[in-house]
PDB file of N, CA and C in Angstrom:
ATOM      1  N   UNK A   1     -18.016   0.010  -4.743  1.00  0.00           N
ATOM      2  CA  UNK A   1     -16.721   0.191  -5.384  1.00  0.00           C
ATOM      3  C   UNK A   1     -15.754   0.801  -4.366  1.00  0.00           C
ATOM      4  N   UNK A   2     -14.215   0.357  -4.498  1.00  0.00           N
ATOM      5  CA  UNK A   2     -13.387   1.111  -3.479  1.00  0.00           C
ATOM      6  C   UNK A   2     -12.718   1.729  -4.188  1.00  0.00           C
ATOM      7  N   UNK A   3     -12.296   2.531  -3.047  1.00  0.00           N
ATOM      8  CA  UNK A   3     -11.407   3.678  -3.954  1.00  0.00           C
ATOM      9  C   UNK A   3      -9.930   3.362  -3.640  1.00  0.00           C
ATOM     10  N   UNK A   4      -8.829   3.858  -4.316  1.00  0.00           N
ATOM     11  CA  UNK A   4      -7.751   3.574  -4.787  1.00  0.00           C
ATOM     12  C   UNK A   4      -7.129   4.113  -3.393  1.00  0.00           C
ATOM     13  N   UNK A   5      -6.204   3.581  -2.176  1.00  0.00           N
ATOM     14  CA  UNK A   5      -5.895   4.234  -1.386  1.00  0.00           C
ATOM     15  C   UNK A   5      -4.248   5.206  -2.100  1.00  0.00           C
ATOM     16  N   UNK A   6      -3.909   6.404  -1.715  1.00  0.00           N
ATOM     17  CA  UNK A   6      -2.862   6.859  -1.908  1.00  0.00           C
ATOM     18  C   UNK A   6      -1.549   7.141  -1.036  1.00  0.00           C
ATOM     19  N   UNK A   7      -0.494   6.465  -0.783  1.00  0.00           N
ATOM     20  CA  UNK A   7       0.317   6.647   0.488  1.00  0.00           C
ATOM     21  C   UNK A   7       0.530   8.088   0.731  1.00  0.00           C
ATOM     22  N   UNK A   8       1.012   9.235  -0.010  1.00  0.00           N
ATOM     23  CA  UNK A   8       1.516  10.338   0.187  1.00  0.00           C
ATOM     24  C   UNK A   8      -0.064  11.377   0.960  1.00  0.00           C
ATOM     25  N   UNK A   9      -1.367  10.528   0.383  1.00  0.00           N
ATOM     26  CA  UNK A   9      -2.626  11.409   1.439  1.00  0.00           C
ATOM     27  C   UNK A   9      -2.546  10.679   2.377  1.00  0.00           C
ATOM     28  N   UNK A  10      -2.454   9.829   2.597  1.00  0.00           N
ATOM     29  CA  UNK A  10      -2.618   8.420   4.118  1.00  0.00           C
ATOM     30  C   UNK A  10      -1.509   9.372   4.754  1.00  0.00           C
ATOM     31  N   UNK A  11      -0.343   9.265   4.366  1.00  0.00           N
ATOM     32  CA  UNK A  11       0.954   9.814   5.662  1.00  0.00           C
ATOM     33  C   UNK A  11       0.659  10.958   5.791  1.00  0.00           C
ATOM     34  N   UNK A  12      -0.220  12.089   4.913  1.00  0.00           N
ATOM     35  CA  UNK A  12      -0.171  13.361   5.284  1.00  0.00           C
ATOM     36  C   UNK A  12      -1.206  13.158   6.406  1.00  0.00           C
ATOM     37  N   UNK A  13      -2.173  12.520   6.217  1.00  0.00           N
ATOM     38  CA  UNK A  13      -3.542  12.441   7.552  1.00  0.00           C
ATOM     39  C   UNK A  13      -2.875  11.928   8.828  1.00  0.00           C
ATOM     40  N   UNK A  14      -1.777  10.804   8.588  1.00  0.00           N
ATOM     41  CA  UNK A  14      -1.159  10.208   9.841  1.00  0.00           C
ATOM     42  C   UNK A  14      -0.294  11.275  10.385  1.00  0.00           C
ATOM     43  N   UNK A  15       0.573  12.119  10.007  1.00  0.00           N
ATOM     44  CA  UNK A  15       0.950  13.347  10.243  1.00  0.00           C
ATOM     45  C   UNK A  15       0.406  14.278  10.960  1.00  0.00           C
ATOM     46  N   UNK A  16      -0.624  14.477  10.413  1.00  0.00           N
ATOM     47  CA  UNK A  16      -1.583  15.813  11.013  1.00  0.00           C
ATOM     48  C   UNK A  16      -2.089  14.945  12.849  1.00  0.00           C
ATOM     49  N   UNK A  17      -2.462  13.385  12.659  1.00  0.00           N
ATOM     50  CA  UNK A  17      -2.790  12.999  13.552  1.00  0.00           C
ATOM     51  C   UNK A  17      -1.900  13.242  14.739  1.00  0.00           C
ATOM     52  N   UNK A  18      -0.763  12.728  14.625  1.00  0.00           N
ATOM     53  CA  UNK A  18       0.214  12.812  15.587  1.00  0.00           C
ATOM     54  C   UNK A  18       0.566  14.396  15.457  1.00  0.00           C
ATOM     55  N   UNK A  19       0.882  15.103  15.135  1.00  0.00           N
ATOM     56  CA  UNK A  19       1.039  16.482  15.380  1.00  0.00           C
ATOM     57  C   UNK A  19       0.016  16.558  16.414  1.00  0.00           C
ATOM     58  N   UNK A  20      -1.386  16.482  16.040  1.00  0.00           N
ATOM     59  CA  UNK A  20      -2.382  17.180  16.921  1.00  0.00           C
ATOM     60  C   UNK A  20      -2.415  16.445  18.437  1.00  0.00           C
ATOM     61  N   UNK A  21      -1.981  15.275  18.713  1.00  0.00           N
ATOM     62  CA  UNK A  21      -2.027  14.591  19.724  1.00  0.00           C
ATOM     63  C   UNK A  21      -0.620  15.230  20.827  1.00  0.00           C
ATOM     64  N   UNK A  22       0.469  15.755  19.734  1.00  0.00           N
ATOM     65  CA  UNK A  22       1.668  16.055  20.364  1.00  0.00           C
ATOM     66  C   UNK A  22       1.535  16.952  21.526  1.00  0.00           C
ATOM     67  N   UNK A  23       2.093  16.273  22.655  1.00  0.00           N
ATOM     68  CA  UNK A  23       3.243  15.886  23.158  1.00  0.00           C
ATOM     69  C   UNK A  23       3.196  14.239  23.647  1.00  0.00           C
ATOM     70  N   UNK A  24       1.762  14.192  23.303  1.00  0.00           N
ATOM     71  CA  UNK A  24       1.098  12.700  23.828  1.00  0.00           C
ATOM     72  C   UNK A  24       1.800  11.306  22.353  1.00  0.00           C
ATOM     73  N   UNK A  25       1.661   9.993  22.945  1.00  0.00           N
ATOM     74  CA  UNK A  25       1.436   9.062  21.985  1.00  0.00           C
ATOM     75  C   UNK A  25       0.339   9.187  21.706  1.00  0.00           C
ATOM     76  N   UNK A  26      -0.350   8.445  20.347  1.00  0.00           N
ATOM     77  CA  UNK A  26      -1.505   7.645  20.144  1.00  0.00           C
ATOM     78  C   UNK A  26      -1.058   6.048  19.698  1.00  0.00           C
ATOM     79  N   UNK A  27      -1.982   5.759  19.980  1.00  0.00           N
ATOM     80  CA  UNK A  27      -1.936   4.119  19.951  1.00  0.00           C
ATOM     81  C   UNK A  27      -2.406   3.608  18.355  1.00  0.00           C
ATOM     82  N   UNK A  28      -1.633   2.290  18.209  1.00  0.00           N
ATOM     83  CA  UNK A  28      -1.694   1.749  16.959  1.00  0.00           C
ATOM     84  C   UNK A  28      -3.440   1.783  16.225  1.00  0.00           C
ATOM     85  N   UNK A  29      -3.883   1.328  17.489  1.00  0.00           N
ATOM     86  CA  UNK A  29      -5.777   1.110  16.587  1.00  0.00           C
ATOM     87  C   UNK A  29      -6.669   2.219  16.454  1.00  0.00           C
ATOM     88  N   UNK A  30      -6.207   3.366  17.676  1.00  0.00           N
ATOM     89  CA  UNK A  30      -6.558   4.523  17.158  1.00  0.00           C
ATOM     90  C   UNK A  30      -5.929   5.056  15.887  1.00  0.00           C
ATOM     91  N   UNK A  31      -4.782   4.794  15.136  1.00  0.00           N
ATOM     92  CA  UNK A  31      -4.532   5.650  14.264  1.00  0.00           C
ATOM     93  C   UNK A  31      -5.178   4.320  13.101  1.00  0.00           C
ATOM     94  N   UNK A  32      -5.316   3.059  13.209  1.00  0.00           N
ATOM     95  CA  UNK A  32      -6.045   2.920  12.441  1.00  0.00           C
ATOM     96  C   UNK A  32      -7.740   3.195  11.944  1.00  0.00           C
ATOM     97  N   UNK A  33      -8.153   3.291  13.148  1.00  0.00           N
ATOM     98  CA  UNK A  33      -9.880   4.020  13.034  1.00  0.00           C
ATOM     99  C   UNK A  33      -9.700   5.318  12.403  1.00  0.00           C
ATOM    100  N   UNK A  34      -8.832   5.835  12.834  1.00  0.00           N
ATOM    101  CA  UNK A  34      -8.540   7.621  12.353  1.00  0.00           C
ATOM    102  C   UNK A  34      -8.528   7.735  10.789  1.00  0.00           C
ATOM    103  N   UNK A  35      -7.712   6.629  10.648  1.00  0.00           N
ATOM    104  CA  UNK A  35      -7.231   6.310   8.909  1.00  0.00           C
ATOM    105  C   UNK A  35      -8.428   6.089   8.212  1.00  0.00           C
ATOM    106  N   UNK A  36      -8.923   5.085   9.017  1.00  0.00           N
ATOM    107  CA  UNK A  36     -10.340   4.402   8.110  1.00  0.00           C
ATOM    108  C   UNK A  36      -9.900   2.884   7.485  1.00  0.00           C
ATOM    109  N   UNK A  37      -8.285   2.510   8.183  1.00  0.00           N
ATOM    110  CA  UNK A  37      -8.478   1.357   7.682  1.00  0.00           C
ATOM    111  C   UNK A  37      -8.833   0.034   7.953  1.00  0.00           C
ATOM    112  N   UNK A  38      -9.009  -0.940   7.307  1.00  0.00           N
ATOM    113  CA  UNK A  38      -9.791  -2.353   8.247  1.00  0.00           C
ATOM    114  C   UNK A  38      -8.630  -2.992   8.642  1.00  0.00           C
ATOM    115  N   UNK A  39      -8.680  -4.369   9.837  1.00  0.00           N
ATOM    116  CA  UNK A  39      -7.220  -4.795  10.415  1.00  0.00           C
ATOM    117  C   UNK A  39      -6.612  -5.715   8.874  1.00  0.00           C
ATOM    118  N   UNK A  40      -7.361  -6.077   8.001  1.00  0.00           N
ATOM    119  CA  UNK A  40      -6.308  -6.517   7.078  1.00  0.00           C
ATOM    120  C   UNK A  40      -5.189  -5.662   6.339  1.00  0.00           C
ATOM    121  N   UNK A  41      -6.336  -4.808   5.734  1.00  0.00           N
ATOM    122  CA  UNK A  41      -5.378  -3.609   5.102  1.00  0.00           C
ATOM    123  C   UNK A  41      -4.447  -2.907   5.864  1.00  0.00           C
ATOM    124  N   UNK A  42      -4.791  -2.608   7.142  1.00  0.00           N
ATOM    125  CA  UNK A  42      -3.824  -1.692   8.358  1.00  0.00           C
ATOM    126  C   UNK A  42      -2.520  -2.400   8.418  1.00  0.00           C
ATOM    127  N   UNK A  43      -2.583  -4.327   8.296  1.00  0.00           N
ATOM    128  CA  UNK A  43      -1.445  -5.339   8.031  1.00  0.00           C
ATOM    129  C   UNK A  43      -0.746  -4.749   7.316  1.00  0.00           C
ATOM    130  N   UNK A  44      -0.722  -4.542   5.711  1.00  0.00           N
ATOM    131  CA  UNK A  44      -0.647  -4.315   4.825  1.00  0.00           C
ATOM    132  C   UNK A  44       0.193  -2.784   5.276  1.00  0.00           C
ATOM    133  N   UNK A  45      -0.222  -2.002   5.261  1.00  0.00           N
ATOM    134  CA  UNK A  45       0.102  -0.619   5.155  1.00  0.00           C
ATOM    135  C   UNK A  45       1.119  -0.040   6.177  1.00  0.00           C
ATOM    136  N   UNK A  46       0.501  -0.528   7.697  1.00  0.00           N
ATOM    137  CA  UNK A  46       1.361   0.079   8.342  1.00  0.00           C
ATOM    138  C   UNK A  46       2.738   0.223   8.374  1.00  0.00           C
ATOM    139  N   UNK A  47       3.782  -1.521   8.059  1.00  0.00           N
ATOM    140  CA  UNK A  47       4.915  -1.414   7.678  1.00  0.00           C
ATOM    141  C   UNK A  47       5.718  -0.285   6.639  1.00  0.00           C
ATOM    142  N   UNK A  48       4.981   0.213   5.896  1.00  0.00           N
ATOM    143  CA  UNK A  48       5.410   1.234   5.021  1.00  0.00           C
ATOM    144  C   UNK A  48       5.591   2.484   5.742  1.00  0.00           C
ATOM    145  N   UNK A  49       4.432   2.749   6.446  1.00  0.00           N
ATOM    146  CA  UNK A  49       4.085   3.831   7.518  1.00  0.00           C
ATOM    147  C   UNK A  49       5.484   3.746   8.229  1.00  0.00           C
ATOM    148  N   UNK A  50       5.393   2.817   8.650  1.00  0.00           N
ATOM    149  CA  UNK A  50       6.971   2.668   9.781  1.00  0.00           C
ATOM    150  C   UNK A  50       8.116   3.105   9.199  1.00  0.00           C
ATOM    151  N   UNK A  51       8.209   2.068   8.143  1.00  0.00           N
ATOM    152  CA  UNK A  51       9.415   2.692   7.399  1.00  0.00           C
ATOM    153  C   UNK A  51      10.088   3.623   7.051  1.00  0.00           C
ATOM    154  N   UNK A  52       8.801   4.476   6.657  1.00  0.00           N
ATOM    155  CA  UNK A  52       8.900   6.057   6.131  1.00  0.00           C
ATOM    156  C   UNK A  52       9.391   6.831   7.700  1.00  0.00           C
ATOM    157  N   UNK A  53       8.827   6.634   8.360  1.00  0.00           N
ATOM    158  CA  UNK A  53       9.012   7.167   9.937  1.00  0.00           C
ATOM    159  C   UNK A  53      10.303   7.045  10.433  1.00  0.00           C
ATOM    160  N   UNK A  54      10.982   5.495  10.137  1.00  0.00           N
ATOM    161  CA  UNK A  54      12.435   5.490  10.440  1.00  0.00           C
ATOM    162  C   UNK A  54      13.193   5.938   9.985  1.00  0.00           C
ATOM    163  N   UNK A  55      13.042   6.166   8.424  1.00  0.00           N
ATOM    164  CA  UNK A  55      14.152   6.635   7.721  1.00  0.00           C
ATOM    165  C   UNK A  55      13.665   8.342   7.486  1.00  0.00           C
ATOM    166  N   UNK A  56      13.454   9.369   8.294  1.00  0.00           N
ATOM    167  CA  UNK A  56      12.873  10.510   7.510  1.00  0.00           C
ATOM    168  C   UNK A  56      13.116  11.590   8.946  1.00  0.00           C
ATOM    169  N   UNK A  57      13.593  12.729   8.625  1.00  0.00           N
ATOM    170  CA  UNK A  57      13.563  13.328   9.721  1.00  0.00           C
ATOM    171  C   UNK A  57      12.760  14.425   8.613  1.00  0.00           C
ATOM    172  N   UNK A  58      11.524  15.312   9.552  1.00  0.00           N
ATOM    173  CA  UNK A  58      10.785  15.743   8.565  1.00  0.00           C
ATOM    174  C   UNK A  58      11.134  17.490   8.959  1.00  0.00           C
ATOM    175  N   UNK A  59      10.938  18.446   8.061  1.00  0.00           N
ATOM    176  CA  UNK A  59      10.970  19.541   8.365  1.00  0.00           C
ATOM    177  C   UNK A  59       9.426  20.310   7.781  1.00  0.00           C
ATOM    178  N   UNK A  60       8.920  21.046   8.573  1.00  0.00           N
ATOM    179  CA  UNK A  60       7.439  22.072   8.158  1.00  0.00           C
ATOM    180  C   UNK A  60       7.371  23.389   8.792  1.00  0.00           C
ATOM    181  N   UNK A  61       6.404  24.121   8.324  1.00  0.00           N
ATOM    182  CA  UNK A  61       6.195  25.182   9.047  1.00  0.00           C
ATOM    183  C   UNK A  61       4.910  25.165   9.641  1.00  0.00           C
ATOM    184  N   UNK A  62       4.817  25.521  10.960  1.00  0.00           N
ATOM    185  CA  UNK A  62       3.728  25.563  11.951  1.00  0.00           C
ATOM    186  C   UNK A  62       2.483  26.267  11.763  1.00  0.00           C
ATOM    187  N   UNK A  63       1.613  26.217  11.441  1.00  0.00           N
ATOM    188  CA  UNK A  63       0.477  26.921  10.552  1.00  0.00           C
ATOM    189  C   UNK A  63       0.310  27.606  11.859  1.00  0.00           C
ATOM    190  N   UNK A  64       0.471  28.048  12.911  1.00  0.00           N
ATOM    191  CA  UNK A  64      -0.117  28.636  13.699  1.00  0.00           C
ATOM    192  C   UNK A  64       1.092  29.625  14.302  1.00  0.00           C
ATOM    193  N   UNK A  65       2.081  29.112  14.236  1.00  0.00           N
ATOM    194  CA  UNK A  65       3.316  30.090  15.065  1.00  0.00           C
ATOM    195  C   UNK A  65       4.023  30.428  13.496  1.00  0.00           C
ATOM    196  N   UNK A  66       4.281  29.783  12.567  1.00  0.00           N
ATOM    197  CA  UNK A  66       4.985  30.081  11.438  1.00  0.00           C
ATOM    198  C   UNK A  66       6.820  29.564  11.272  1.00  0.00           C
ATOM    199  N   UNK A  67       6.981  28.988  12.872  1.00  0.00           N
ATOM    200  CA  UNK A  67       7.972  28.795  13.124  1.00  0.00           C
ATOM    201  C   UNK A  67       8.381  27.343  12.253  1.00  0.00           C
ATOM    202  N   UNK A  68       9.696  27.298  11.902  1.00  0.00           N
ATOM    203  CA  UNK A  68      10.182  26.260  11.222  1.00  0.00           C
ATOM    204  C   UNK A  68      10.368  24.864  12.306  1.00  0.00           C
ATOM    205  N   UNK A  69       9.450  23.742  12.535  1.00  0.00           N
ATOM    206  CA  UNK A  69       9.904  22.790  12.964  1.00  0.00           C
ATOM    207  C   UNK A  69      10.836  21.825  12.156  1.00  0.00           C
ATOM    208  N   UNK A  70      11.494  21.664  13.136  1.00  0.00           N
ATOM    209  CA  UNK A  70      11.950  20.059  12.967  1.00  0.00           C
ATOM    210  C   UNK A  70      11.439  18.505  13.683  1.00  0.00           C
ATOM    211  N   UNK A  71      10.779  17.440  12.811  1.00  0.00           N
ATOM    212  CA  UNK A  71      11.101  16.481  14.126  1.00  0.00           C
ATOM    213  C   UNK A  71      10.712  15.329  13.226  1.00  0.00           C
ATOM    214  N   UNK A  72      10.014  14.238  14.044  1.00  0.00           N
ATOM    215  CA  UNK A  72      11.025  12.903  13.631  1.00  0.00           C
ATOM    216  C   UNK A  72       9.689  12.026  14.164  1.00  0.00           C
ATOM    217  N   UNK A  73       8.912  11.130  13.841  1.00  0.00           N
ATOM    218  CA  UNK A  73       8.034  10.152  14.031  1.00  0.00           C
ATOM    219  C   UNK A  73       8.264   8.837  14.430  1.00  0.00           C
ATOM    220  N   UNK A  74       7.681   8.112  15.750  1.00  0.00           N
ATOM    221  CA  UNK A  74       8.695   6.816  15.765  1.00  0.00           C
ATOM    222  C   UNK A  74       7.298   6.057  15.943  1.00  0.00           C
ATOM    223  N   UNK A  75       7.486   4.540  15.743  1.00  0.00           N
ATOM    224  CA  UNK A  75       6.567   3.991  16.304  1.00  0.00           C
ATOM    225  C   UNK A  75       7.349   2.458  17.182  1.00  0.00           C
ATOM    226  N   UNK A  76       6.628   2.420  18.396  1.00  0.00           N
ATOM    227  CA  UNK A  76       7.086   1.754  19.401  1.00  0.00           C
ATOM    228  C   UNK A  76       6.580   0.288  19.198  1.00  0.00           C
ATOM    229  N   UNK A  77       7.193  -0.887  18.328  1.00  0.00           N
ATOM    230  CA  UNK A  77       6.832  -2.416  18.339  1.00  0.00           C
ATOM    231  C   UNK A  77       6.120  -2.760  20.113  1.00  0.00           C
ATOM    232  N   UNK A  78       6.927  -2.265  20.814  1.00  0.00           N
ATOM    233  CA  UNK A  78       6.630  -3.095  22.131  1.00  0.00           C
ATOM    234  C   UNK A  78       5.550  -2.730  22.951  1.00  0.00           C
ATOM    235  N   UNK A  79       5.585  -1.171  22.911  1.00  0.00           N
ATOM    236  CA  UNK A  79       4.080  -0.254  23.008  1.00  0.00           C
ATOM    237  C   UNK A  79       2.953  -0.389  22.623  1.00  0.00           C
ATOM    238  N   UNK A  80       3.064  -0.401  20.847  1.00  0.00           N
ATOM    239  CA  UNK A  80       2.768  -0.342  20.022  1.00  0.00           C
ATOM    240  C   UNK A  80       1.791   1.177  19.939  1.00  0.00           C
ATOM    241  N   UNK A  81       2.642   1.661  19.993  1.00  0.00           N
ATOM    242  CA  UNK A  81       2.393   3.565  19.858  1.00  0.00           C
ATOM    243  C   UNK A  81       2.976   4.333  19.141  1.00  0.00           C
ATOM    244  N   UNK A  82       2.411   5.326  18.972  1.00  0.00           N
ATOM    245  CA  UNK A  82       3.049   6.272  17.523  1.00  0.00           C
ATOM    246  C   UNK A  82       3.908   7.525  18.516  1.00  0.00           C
ATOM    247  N   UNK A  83       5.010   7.617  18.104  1.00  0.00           N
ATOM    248  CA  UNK A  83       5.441   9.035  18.743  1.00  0.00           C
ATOM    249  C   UNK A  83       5.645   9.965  17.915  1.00  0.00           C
ATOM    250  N   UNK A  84       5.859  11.662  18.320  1.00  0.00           N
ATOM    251  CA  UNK A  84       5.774  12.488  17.416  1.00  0.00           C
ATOM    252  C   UNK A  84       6.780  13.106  18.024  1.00  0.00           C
ATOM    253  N   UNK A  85       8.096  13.532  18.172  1.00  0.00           N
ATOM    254  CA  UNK A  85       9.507  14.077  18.848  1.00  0.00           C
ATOM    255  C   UNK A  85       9.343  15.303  18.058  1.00  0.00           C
ATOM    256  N   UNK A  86       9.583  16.905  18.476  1.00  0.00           N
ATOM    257  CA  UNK A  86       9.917  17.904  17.639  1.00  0.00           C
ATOM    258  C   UNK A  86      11.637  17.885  18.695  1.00  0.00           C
ATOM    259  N   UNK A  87      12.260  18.266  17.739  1.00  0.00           N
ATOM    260  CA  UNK A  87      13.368  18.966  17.889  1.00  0.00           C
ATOM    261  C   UNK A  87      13.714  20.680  18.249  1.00  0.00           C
ATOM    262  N   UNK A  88      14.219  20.845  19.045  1.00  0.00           N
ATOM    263  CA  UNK A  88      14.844  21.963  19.399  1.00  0.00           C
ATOM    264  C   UNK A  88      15.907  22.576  18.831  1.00  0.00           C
TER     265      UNK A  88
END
């Protein structure tokens, strides 16, 4: 039986991914192994992923400094890499 995927836990895991990689990219198939998803479904999903990324400038607090970030997620068609930008 499969289980029901949920976008708002998927982007929080894709989140945490690229945070932890930051200042580095990760690459498209690593964040799909990371996810757990197969290349059909990853079809499927990632466009949303993107979407959310283009349109969203995100704000959190740093579990480790406490400091208020700002920043902004991109992903590169031509790369095909995930970026993670904090703002200053």
């Amino acid at each position: 039986m499969s289980r029901k995927l949920d976008f708002g836990f998927q982007w929080d895991r894709l989140k945490k991914i690229l945070y932890a990689a930051h200042p580095n990219s990760v690459s498209d198939v690593e964040i799909m192994e990371r996810l757990r998803f197969s290349p059909p479904s990853w079809k499927v999903w990632k466009p949303k992923f993107v979407e959310k990324a283009n349109t969203t400038v995100f704000k959190q607090v740093d579990d480790k400094t406490f400091k208020k970030i700002i920043y902004k997620i991109e992903y590169s068609k031509k790369r095909k890499n995930w970026f993670f930008y904090v703002f200053e």
